[in-house]
Structure formats: structure tokens, C-alpha cells
Protein backbone atom coordinates (compact mmCIF):
# COMPACT_ATOMS: atom_id res chain seq x y z
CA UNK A 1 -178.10 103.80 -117.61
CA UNK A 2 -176.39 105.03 -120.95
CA UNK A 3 -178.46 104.94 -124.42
CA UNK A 4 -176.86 101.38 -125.61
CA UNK A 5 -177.47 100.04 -122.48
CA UNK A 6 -181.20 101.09 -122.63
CA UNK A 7 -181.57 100.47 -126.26
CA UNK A 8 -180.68 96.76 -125.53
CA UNK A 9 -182.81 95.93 -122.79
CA UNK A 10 -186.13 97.85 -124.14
CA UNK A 11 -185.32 96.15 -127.84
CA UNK A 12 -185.36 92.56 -126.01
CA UNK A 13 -188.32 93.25 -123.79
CA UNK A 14 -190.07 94.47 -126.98
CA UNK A 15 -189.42 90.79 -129.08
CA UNK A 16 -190.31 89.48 -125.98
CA UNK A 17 -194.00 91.05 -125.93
CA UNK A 18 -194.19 91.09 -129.73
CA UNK A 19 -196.38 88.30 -129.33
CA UNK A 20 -199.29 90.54 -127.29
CA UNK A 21 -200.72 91.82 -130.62
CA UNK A 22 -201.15 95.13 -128.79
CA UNK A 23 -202.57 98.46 -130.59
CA UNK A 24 -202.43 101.99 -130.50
CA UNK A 25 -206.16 103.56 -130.98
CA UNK A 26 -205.78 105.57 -134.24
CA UNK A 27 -208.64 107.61 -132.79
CA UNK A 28 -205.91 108.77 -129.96
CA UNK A 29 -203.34 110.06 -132.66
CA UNK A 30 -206.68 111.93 -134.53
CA UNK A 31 -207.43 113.86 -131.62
CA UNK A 32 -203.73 115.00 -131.16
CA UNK A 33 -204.24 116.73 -134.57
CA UNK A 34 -207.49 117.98 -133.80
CA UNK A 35 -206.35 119.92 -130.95
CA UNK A 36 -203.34 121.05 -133.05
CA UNK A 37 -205.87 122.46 -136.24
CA UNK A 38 -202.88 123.61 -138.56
CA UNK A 39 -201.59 120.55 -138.54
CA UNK A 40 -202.17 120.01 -142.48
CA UNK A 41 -203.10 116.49 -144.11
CA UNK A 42 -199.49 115.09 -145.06
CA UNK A 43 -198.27 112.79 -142.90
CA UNK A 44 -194.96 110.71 -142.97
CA UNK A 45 -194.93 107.26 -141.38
CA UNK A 46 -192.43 104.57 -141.01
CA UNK A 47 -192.98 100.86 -142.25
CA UNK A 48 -191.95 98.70 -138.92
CA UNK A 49 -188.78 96.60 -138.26
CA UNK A 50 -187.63 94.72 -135.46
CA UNK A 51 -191.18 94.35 -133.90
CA UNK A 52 -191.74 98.71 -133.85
CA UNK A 53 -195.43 99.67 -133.51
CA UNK A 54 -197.24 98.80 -136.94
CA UNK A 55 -197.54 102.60 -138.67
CA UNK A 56 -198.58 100.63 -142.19
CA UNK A 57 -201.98 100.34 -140.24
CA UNK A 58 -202.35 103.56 -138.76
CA UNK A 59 -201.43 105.15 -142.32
CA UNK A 60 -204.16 103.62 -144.27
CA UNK A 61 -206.51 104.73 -142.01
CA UNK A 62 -205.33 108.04 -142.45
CA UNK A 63 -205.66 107.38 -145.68
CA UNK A 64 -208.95 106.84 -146.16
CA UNK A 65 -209.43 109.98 -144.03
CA UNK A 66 -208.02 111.90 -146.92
CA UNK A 67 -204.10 112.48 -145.56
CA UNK A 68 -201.35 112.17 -148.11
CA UNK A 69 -199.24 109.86 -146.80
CA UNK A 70 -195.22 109.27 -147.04
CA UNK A 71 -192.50 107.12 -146.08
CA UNK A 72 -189.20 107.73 -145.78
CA UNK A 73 -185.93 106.85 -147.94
CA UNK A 74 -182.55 106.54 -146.97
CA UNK A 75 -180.15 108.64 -148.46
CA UNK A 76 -176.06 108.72 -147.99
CA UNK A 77 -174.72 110.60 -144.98
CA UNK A 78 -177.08 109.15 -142.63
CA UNK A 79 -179.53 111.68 -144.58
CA UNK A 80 -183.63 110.65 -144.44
CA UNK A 81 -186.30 112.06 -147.12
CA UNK A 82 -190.02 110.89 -146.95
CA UNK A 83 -191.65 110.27 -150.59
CA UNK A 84 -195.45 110.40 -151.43
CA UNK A 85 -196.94 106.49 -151.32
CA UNK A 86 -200.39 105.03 -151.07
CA UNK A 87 -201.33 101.86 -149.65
CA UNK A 88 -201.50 100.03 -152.85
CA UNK A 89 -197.98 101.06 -153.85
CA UNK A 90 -195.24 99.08 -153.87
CA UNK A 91 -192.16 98.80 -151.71
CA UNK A 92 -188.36 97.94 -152.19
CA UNK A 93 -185.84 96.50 -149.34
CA UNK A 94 -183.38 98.97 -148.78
CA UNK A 95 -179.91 97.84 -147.32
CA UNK A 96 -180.56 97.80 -143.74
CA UNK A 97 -183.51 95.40 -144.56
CA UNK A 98 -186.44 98.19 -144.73
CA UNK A 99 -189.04 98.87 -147.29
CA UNK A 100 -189.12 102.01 -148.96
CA UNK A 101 -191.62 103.66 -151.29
CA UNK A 102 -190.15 103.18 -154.72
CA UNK A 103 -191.43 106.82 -155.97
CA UNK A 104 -189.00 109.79 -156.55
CA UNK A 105 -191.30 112.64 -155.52
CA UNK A 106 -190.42 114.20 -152.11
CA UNK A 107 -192.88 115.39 -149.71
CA UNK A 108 -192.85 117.28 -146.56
CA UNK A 109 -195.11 116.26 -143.95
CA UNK A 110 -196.41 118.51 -141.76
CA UNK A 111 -197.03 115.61 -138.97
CA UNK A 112 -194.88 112.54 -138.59
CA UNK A 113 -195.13 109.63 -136.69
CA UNK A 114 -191.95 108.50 -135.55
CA UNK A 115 -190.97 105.18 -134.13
CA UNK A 116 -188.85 105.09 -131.31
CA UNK A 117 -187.00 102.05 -128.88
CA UNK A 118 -187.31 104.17 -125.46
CA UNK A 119 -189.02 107.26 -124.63
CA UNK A 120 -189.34 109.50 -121.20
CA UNK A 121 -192.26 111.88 -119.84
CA UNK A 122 -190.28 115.01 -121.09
CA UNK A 123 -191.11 113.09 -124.55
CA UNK A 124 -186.97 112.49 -125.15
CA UNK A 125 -186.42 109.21 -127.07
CA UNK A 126 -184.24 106.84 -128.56
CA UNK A 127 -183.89 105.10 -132.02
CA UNK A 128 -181.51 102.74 -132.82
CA UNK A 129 -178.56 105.15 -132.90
CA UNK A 130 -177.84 106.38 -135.99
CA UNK A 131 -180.07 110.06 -135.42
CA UNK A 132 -182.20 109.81 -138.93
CA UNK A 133 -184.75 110.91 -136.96
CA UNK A 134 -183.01 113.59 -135.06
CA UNK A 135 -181.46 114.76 -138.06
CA UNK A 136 -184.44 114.98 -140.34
CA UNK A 137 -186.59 116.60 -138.07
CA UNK A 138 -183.69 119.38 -137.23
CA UNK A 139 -183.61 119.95 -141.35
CA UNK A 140 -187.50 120.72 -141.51
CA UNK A 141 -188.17 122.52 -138.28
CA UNK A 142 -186.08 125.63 -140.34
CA UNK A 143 -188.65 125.76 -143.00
CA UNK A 144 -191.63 124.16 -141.65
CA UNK A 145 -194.31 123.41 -138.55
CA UNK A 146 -194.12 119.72 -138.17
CA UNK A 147 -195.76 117.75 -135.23
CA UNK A 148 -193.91 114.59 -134.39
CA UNK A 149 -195.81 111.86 -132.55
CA UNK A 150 -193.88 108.93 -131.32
CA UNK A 151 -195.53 105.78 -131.72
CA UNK A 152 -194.56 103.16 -129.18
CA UNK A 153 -195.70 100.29 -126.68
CA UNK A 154 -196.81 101.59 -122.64
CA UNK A 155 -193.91 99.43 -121.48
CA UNK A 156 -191.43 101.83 -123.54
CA UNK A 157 -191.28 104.36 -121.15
CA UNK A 158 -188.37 104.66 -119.17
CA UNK A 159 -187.42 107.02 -116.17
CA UNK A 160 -185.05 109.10 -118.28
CA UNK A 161 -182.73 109.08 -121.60
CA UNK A 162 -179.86 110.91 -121.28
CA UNK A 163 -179.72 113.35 -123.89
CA UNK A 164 -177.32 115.16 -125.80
CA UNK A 165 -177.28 118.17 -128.12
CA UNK A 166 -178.23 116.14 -131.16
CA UNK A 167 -181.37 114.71 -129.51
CA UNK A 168 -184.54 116.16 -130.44
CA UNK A 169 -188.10 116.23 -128.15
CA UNK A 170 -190.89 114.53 -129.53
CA UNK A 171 -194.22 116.82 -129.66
CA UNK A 172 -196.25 113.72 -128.29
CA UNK A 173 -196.20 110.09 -127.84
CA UNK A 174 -199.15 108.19 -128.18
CA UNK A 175 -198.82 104.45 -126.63
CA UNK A 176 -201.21 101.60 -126.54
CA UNK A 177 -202.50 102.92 -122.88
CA UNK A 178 -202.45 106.54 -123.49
CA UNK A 179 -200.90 109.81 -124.94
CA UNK A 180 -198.39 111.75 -123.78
């Protein structure tokens, strides 16, 4: 099965279980970072869309665990930046429909949580085709360790994405069930 066909079936099966109210164990994603000890205390998130695991929660828990936290802003050419924000900050809708932090201060996390339509056990995945993610992470990896944890539902997984040269692995994925 090709990318759009997979990224249309797994984005209706997720509306169709958004209902479930199911979690991911923040204590999971903690224990990733543990294990990984230079992992740093910046972390970018995502706020959801279109029924994607809630981050927003996961975040202020990290939070109050002492992690600077970020969010990312969309820039032209398809380009992706995360900005400091707290919790209490506010937001603005950006044109596809997505908050943003409204701060100008960049950051550079050195762990980000990544949401993600489909993934597979060699930890490939796919957005929603526009490669922000892919991108982004690409850009940093040249100047920086960064761990990138996809953040997704157990009934995500498929078999296998076809990948390309643009795709990038994630380090982990942590689902509702268990971590990859």
C-alpha cells in the first residue's frame, strides 16, 4: 500500500477511535530519557489536530518536571522552528488551523515528540505529507543530538511504510500499549 493510501485509512480509523479517550503513560516517555542520560531538559512538542495523541498533556507534565518546553511555528518553504512556551502562554491559529506559541525566541530541543499518522517496527512513519517533520529533524541532526519519540495510538502500527530518501527514522515510539 502507497503512503496516501495508508495515510487515509489510519487517519479514518483514528476519528473513528477518537472517542476511546486512550493515553500514553508519561512515565513510559520518562524512562526513554532516562536510559538516554544526555538527553538535556528542552523538549519540543506539538499541540494536536485531527484527533493526534494529546502532547499539550504530556508537556505540562514535563513541565512541572523542570523541562523547557517548545512548540513549533510554521515558516515559508515548508520550513518548521520550535519557540520557547509554557503552559500558561498563549496560542495563535496559524493557517492550516494549528496553534502556535506566539513568542519569537527559538529553541532547540534536544528531545522531541513528534506526532505521526502511521508508524512501522523499524520506527519509519508518516505525517500528513508535507515532510515538516522530516525536514526539521534533517536541519538539527547537523548541529545537534536530538531524540525523537513518536507519539501515537497501538492501532497505528502498520506492517511497513514505504520509504524514500526524504524519510527520516524515529529514535522511539511510545504508544498507549507500549514503547518501541
Amino acid at each position: 500500500m502507497n503512503k496516501s493510501k495508508i495515510r487515509k485509512k489510519l487517519l479514518k480509523i483514528r476519528k473513528q477511535n477518537s472517542f476511546k479517550n486512550l493515553k500514553i503513560n508519561f512515565r513510559n516517555i520518562l524512562n526513554i530519557l532516562k536510559k538516554n542520560k544526555d538527553s538535556g531538559k528542552n523538549i519540543g512538542g506539538y499541540y494536536p489536530y485531527n484527533y493526534e495523541v494529546d502532547a499539550i498533556k504530556i508537556l505540562k507534565k514535563f513541565e512541572e518536571e523542570n523541562y523547557k518546553i517548545s512548540l513549533p511555528k510554521i515558516s515559508k518553504n515548508f520550513q518548521m522552528d520550535f519557540f520557547r512556551w509554557s503552559t500558561k502562554d498563549p496560542l495563535e491559529i496559524n493557517k492550516y488551523g494549528i496553534p502556535e506559541p506566539t513568542s519569537d525566541k527559538v529553541t532547540y530541543p534536544n528531545i522531541l515528540l513528534v506526532p505521526l499518522v502511521a508508524f512501522d517496527k523499524q520506527l519509519n512513519r508518516i505525517g500528513y505529507g508535507a515532510g515538516f517533520y522530516d525536514r526539521y529533524i534533517r536541519r538539527i541532526k547537523k548541529n545537534k543530538k536530538i531524540i525523537t519519540i513518536g507519539l501515537a495510538y497501538s492501532y497505528q502500527e502498520v506492517r511497513e511504510i514505504p520509504i524514500d530518501r526524504y524519510d527520516i527514522k524515529l529514535d522511539f515510539v511510545v504508544t498507549n500499549k507500549k514503547n518501541k
